[in-house]
N, C-alpha and C. Protein backbone atom coordinates (compact mmCIF):
# COMPACT_ATOMS: atom_id res chain seq x y z
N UNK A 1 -63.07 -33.80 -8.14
CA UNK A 1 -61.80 -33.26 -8.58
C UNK A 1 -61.54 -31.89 -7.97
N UNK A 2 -62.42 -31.33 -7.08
CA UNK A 2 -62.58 -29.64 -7.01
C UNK A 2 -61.82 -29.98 -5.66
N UNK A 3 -61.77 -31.08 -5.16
CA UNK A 3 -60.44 -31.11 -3.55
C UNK A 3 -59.48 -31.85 -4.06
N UNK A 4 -59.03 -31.84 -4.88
CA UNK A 4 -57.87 -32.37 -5.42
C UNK A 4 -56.73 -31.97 -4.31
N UNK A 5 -56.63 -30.54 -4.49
CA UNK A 5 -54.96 -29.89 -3.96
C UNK A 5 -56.04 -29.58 -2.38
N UNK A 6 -56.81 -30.17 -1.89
CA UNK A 6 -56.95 -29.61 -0.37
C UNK A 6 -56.74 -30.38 0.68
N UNK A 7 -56.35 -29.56 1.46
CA UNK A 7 -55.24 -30.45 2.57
C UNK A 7 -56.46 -31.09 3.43
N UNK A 8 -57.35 -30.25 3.59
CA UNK A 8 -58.30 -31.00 4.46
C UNK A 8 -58.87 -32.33 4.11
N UNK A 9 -59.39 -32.25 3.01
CA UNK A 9 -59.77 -33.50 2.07
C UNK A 9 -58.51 -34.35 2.19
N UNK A 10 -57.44 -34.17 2.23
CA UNK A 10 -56.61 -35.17 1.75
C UNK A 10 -56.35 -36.11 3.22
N UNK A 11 -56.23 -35.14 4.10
CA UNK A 11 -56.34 -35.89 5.78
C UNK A 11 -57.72 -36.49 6.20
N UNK A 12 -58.48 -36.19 5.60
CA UNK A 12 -59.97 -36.60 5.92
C UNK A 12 -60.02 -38.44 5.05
N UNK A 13 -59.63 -38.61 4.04
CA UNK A 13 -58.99 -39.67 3.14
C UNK A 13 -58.28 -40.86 4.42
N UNK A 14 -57.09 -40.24 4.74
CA UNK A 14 -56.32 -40.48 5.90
C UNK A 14 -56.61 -41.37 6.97
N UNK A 15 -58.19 -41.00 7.23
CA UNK A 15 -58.63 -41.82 8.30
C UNK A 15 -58.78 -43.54 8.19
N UNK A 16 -57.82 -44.17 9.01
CA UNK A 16 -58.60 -45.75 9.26
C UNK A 16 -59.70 -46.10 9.01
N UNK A 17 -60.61 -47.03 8.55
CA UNK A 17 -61.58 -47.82 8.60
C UNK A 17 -61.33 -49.23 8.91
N UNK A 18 -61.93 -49.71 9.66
CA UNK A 18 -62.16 -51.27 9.48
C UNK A 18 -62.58 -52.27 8.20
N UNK A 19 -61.97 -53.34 8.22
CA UNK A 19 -62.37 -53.94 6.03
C UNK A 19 -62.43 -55.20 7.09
N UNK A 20 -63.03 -56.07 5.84
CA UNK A 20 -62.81 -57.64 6.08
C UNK A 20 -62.72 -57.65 4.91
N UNK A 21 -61.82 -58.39 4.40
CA UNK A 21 -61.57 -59.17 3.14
C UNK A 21 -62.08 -59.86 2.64
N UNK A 22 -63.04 -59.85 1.13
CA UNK A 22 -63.51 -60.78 0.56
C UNK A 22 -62.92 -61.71 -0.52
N UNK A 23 -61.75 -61.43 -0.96
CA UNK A 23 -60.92 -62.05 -1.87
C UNK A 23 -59.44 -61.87 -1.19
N UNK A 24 -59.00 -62.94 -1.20
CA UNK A 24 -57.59 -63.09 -1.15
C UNK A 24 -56.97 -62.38 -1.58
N UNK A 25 -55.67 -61.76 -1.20
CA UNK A 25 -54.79 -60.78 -2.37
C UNK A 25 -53.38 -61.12 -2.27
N UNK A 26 -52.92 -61.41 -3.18
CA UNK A 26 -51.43 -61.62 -3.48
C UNK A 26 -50.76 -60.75 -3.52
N UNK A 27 -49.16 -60.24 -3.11
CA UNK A 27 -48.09 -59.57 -2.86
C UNK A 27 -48.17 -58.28 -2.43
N UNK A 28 -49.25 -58.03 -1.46
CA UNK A 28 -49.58 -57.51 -0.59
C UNK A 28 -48.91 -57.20 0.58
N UNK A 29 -48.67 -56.42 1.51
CA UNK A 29 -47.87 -56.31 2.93
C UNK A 29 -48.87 -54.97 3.72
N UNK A 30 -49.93 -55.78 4.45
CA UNK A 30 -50.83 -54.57 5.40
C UNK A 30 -50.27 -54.67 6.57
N UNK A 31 -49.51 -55.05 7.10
CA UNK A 31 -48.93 -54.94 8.51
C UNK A 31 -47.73 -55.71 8.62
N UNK A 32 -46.94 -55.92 9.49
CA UNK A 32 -45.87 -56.58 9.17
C UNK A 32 -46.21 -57.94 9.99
N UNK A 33 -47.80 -58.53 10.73
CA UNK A 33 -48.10 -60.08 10.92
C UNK A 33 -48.39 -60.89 9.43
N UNK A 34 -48.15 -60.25 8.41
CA UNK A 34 -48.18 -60.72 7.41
C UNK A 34 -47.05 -61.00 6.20
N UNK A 35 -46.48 -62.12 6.79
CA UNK A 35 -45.02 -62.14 6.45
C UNK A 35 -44.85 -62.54 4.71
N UNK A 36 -45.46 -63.49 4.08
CA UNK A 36 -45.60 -63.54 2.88
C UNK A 36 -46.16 -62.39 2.03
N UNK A 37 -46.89 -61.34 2.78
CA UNK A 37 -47.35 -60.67 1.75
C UNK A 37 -48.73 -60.75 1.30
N UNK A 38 -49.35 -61.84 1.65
CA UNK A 38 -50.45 -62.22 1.19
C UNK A 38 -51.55 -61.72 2.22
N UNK A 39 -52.97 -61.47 1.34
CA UNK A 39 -54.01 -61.49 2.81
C UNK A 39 -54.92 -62.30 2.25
N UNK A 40 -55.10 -63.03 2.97
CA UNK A 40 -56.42 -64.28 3.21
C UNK A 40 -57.69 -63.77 3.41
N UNK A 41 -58.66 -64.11 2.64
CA UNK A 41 -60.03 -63.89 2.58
C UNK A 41 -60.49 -64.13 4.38
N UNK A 42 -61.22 -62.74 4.73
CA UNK A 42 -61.87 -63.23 5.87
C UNK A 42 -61.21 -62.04 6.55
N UNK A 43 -59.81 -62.27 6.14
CA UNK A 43 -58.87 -60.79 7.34
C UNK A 43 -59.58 -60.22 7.57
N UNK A 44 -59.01 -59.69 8.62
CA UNK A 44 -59.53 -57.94 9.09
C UNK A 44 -58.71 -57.13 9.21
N UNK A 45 -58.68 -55.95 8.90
CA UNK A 45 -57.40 -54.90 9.07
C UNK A 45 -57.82 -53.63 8.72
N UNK A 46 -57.33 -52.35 9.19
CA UNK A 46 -57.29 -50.90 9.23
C UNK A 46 -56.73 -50.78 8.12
N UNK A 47 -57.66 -49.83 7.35
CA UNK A 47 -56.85 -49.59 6.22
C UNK A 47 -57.19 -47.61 5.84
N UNK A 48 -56.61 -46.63 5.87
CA UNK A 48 -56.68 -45.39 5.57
C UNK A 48 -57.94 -45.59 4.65
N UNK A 49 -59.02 -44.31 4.57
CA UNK A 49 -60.74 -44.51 3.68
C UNK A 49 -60.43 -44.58 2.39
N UNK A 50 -58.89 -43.96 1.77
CA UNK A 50 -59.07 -44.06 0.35
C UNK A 50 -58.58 -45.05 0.04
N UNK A 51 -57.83 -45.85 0.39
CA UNK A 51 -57.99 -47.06 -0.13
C UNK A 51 -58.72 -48.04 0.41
N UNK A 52 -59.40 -48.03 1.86
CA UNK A 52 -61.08 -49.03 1.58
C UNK A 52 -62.04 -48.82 0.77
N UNK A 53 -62.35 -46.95 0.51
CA UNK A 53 -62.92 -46.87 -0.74
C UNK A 53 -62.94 -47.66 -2.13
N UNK A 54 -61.61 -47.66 -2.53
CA UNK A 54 -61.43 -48.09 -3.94
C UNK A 54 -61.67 -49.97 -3.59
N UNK A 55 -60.91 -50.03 -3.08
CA UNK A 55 -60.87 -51.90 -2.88
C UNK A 55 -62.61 -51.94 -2.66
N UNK A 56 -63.30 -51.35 -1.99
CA UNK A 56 -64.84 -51.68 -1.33
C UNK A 56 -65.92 -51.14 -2.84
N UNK A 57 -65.56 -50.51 -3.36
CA UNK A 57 -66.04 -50.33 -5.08
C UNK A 57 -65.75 -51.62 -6.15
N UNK A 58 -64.14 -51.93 -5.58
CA UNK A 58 -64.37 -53.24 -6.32
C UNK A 58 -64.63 -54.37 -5.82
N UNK A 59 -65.41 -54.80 -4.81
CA UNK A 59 -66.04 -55.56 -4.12
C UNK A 59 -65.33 -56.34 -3.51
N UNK A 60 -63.82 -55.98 -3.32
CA UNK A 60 -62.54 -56.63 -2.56
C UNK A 60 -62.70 -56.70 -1.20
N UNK A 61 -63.56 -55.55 -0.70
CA UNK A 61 -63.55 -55.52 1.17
C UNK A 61 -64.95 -54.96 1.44
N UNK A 62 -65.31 -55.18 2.31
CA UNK A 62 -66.60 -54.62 3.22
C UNK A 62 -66.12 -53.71 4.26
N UNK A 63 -66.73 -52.05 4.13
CA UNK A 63 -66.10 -51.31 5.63
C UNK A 63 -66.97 -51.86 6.54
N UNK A 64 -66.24 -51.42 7.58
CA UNK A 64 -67.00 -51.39 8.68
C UNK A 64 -67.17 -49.90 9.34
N UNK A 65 -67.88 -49.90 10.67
CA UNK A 65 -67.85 -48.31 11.10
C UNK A 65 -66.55 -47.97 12.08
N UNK A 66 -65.52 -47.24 11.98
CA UNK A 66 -64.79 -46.72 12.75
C UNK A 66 -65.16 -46.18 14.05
N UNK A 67 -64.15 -46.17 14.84
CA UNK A 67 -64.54 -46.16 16.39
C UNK A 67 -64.49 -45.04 16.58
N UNK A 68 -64.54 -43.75 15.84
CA UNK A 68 -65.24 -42.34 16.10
C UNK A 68 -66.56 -42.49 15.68
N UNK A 69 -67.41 -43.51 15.35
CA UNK A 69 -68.78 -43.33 14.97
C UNK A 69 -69.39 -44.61 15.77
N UNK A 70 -68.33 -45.00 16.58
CA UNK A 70 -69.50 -46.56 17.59
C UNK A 70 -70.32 -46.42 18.47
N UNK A 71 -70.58 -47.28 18.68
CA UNK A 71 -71.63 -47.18 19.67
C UNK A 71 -71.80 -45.85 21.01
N UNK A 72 -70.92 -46.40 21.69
CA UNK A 72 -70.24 -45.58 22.84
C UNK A 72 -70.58 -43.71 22.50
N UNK A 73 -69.93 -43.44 20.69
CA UNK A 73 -69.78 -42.38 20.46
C UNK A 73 -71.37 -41.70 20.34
N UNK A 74 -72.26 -42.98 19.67
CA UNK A 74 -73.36 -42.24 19.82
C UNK A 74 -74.07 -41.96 21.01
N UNK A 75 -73.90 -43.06 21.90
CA UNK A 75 -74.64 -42.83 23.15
C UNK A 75 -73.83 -41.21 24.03
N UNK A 76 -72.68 -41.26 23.85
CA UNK A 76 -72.15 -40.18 24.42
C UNK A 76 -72.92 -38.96 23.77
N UNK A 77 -72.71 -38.84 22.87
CA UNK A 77 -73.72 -37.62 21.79
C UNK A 77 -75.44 -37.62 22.16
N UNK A 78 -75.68 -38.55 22.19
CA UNK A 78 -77.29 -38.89 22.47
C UNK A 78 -77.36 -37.81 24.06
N UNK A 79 -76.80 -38.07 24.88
CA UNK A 79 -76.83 -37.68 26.56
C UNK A 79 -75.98 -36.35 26.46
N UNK A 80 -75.31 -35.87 26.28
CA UNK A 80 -74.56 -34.37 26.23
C UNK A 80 -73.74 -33.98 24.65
N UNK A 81 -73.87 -33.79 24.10
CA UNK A 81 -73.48 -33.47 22.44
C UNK A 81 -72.20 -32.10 22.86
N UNK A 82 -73.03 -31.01 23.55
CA UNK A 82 -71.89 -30.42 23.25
C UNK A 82 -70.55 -30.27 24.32
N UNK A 83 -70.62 -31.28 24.83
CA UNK A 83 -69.27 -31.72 26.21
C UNK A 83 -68.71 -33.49 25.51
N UNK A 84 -69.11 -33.61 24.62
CA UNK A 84 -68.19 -34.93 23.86
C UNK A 84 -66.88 -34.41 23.21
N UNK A 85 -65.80 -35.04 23.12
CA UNK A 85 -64.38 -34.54 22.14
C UNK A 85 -64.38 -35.09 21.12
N UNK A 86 -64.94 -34.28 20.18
CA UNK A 86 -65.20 -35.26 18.68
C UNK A 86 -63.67 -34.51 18.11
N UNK A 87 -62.70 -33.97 18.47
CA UNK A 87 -61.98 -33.95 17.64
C UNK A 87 -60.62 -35.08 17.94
N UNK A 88 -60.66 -35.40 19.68
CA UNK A 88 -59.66 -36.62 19.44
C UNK A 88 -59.88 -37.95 18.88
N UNK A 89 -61.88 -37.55 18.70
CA UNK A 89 -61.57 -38.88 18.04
C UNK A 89 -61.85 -38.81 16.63
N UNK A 90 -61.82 -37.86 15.90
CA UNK A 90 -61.81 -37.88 13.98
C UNK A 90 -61.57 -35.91 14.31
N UNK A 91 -60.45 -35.46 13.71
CA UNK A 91 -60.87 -34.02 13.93
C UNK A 91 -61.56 -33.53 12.32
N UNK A 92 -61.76 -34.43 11.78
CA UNK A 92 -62.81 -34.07 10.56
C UNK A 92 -64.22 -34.88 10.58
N UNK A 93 -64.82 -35.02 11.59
CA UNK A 93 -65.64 -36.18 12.13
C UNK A 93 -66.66 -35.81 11.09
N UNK A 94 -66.85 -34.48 10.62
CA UNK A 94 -68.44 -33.96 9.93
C UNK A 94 -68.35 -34.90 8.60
N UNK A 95 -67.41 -34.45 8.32
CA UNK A 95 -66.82 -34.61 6.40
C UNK A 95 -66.37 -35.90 6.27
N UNK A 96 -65.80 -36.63 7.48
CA UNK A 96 -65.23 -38.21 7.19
C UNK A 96 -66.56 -38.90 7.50
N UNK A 97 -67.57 -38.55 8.47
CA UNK A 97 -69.07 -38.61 8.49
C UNK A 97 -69.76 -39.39 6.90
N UNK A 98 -69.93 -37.91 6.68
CA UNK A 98 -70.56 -37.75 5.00
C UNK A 98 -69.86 -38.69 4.12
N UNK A 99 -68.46 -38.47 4.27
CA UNK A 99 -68.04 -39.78 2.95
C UNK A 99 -68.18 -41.28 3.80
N UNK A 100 -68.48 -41.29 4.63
CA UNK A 100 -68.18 -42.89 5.03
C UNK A 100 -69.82 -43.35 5.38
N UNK A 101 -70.77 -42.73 5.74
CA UNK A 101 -72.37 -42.86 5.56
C UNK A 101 -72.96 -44.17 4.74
N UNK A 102 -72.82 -43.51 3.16
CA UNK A 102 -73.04 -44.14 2.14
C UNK A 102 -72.64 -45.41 2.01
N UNK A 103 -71.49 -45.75 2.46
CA UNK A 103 -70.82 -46.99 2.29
C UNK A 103 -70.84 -47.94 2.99
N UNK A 104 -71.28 -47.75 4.65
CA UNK A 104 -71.25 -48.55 5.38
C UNK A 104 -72.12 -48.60 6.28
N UNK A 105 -72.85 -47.15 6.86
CA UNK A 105 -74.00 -47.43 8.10
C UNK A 105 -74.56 -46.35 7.74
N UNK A 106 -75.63 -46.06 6.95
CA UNK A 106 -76.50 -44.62 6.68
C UNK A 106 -77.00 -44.33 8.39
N UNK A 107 -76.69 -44.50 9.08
CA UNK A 107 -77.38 -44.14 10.57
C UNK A 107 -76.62 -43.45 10.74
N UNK A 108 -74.92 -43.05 10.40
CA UNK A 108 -73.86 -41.90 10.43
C UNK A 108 -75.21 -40.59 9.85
N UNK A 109 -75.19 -40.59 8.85
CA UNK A 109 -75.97 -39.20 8.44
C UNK A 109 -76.48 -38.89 9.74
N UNK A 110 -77.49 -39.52 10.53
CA UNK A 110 -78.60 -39.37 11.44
C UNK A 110 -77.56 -38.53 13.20
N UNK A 111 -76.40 -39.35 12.73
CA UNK A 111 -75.74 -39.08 13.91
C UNK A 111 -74.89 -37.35 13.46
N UNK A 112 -74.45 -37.19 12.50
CA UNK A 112 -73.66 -35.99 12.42
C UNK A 112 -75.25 -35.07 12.49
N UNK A 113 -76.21 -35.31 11.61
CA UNK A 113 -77.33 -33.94 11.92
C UNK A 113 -77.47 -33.83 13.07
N UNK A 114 -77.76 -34.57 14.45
CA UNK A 114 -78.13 -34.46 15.33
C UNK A 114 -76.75 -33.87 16.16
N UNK A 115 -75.83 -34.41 16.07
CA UNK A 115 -74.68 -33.78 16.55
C UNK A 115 -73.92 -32.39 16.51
N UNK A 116 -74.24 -32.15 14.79
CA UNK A 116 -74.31 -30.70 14.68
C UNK A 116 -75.26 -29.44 14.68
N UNK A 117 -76.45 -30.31 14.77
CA UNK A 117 -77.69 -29.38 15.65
C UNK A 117 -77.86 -28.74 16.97
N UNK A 118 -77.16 -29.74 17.55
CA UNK A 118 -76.92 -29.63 18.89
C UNK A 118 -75.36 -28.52 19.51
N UNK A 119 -74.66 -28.92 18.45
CA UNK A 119 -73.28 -27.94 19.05
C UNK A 119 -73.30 -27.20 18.51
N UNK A 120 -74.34 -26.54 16.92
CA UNK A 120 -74.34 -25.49 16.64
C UNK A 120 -74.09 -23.72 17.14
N UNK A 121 -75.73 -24.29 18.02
CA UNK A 121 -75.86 -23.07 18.72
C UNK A 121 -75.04 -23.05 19.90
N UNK A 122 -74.65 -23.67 20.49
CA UNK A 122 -73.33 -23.53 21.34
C UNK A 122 -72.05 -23.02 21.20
N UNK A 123 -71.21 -23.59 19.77
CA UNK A 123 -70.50 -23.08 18.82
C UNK A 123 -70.92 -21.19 18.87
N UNK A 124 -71.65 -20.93 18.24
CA UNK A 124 -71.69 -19.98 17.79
C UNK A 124 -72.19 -18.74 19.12
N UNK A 125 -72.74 -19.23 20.17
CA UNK A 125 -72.95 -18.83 21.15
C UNK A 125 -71.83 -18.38 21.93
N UNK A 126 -71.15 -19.51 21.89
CA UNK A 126 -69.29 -18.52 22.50
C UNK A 126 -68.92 -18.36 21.78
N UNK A 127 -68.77 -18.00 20.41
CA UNK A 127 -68.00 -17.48 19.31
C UNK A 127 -68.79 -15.72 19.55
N UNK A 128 -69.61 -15.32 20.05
CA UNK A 128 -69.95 -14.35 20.55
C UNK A 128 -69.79 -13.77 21.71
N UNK A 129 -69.91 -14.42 22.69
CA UNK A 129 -69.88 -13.84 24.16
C UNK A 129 -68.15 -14.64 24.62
N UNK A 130 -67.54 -15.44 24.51
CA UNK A 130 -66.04 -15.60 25.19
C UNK A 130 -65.19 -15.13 24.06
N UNK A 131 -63.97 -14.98 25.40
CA UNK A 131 -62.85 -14.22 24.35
C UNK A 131 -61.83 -15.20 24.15
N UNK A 132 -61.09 -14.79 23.38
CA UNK A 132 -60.66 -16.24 22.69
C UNK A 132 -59.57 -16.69 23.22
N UNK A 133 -59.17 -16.05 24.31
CA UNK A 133 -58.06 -16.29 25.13
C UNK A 133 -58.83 -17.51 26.25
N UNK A 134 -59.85 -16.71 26.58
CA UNK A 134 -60.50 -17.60 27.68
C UNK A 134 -61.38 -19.36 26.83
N UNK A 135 -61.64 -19.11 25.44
CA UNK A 135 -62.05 -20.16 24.56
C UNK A 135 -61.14 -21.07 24.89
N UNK A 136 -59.88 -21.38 25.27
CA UNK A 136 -59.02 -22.29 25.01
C UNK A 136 -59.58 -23.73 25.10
N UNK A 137 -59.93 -23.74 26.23
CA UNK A 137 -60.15 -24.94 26.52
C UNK A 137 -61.88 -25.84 25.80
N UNK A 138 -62.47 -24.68 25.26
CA UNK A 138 -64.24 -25.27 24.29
C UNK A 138 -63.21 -25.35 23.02
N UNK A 139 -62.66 -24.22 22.78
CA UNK A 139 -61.95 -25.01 21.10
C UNK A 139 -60.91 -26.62 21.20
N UNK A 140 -60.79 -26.84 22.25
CA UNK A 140 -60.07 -28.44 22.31
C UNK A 140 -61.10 -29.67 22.14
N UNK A 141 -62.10 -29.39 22.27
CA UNK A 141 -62.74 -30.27 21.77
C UNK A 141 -64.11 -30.03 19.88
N UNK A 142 -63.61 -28.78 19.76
CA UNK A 142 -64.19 -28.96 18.55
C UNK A 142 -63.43 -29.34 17.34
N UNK A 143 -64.42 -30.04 16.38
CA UNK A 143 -63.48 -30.38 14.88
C UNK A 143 -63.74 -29.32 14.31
N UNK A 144 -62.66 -29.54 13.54
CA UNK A 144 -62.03 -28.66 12.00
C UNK A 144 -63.35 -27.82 11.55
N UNK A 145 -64.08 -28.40 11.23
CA UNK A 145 -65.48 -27.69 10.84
C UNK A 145 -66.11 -26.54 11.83
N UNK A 146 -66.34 -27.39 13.14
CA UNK A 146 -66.68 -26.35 14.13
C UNK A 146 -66.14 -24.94 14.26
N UNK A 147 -64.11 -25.77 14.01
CA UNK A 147 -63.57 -24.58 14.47
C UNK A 147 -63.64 -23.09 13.49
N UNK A 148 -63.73 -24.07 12.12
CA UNK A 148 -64.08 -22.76 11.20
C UNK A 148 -65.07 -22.65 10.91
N UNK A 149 -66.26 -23.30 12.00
CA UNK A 149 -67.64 -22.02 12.13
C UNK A 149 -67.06 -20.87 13.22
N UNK A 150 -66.63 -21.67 14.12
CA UNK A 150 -66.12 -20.34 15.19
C UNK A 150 -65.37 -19.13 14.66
N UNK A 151 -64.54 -19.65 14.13
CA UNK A 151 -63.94 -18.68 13.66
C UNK A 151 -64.45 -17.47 12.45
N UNK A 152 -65.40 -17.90 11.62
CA UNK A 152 -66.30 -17.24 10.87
C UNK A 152 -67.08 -16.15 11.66
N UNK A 153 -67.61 -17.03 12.79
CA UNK A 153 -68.86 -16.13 13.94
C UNK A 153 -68.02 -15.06 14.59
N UNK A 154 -66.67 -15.21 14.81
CA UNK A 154 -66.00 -13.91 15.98
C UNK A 154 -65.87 -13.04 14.36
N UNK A 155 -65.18 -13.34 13.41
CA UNK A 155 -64.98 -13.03 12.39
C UNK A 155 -66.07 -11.74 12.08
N UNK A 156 -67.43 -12.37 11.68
CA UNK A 156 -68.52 -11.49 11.39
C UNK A 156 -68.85 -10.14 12.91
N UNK A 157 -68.64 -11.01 13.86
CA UNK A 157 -68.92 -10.17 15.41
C UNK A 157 -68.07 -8.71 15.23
N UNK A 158 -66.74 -8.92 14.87
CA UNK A 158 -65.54 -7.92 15.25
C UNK A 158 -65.86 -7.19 13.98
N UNK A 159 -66.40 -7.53 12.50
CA UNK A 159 -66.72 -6.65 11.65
C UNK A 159 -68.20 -5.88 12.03
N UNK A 160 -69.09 -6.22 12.69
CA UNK A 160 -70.08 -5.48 13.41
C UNK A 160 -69.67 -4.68 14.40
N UNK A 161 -68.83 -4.97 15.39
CA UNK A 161 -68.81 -3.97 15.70
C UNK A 161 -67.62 -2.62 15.30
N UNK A 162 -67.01 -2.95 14.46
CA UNK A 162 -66.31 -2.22 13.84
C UNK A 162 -67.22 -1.41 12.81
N UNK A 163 -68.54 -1.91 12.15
CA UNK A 163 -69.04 -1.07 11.16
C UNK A 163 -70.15 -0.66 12.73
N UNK A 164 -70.19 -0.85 13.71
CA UNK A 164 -70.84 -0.30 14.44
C UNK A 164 -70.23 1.50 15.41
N UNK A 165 -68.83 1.04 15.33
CA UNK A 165 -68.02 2.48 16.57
C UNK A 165 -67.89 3.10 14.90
N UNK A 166 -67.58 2.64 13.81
CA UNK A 166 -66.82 3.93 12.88
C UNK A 166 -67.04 3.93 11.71
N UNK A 167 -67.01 5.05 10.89
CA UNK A 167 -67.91 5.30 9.71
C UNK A 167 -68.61 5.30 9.50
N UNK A 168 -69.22 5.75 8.43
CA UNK A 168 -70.46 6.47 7.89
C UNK A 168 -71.42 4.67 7.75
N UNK A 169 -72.44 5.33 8.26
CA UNK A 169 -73.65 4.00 8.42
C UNK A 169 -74.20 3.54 7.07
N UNK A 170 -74.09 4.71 5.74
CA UNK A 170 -74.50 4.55 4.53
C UNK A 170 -73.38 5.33 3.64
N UNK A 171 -72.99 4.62 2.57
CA UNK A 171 -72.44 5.09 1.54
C UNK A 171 -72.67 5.39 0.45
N UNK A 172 -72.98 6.73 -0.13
CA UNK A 172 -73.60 7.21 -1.73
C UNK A 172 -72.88 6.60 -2.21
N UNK A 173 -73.67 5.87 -3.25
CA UNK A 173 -72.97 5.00 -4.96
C UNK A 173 -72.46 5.58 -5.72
N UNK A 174 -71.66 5.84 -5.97
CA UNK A 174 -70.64 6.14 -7.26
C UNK A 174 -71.85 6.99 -8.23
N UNK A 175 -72.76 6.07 -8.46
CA UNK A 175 -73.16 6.52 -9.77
C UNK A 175 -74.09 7.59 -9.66
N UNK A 176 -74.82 7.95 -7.75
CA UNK A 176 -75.66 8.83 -7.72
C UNK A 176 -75.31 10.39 -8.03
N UNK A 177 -73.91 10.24 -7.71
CA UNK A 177 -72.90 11.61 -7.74
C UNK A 177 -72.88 12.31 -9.41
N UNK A 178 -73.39 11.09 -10.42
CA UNK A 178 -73.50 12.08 -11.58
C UNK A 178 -74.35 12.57 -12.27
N UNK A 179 -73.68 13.41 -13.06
CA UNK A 179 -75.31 14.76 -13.62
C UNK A 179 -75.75 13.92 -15.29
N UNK A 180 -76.97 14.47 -15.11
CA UNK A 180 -77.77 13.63 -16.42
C UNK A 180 -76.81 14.74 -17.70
N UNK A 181 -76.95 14.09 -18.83
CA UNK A 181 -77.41 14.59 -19.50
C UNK A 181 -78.25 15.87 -20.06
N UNK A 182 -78.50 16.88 -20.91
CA UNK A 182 -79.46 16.90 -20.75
C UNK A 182 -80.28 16.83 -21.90
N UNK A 183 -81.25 16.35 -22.17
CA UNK A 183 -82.33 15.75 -23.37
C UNK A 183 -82.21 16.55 -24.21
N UNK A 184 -82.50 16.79 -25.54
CA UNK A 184 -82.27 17.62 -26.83
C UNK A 184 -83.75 17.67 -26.96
């Protein structure tokens, strides 16, 4: 309930999955090759995660893995991780990752750790040394997550060196400035 009102969560939801249908469903309309309305046990069809979620809880559909997590995607990740474009293909790839794991191929977990192990220190490596004019083209391929690690890392950089050129290196506490008492 704590992403209720968040936009990220709510686009991350958003994403396609693959279903096959295990029960028939009546007055239904998933695409418009389905002229009655109905879907026949067996279909296959794209359906946004929050509602394969709910239908796949009630044992209505089976996901499958989406084609930001296939084959192709892992072998691409396996051989160069941080020159893959994980954001054209899920730009919430971490977080639609994590919720879609559990449900359909626990080998996702295996693939986002390794994926974000790997572009970590890269991430954060030009979030230090390039300027963000010249970044243009490494932030086009990072997701949402990445980008707000990057943006965290220049974030912390520009407050270092700002507590580095100006002001006082230590600040007396409030409370050292006052006089005791004195004992009776």
């Amino acid at each position: 309930m704590a992403n209720y009102y968040d936009i990220d969560d709510i686009l991350v939801e958003e994403e396609f999955v693959p279903v096959v249908f295990h029960k028939a469903v009546n007055g239904v309309k998933i695409d418009e090759s389905t002229e009655r309305g109905n879907v026949e046990q067996g279909s296959k069809a794209g359906l946004p995660f929050w509602l394969a979620h709910e239908l796949h809880l009630r044992q209505a559909v089976s996901m499958g893995v989406p084609a930001c997590f296939n084959q192709k995607t892992r072998m691409e990740i396996q051989a160069d991780a941080r020159s893959v474009d994980l954001r054209s293909r899920c730009p919430f790839f971490y977080e639609f990752g994590c919720k879609l794991a559990p449900l359909c191929d626990k080998s996702i977990g295996l693939l986002l750790s390794y994926a974000f192990r790997t572009r970590y220190k890269d991430v954060l490596h030009k979030a230090h040394t390039t300027a963000y004019a010249s970044a243009f083209k490494f932030l086009s391929i990072l997701t949402k997550e990445e980008t707000y690690l990057y943006d965290a890392a220049q974030s912390s950089m520009a407050a270092v060196k700002k507590w580095r050129i100006g002001g006082p290196r230590f600040q007396r506490a409030s409370i050292l400035g006052r006089k005791r008492k004195p004992a009776d």
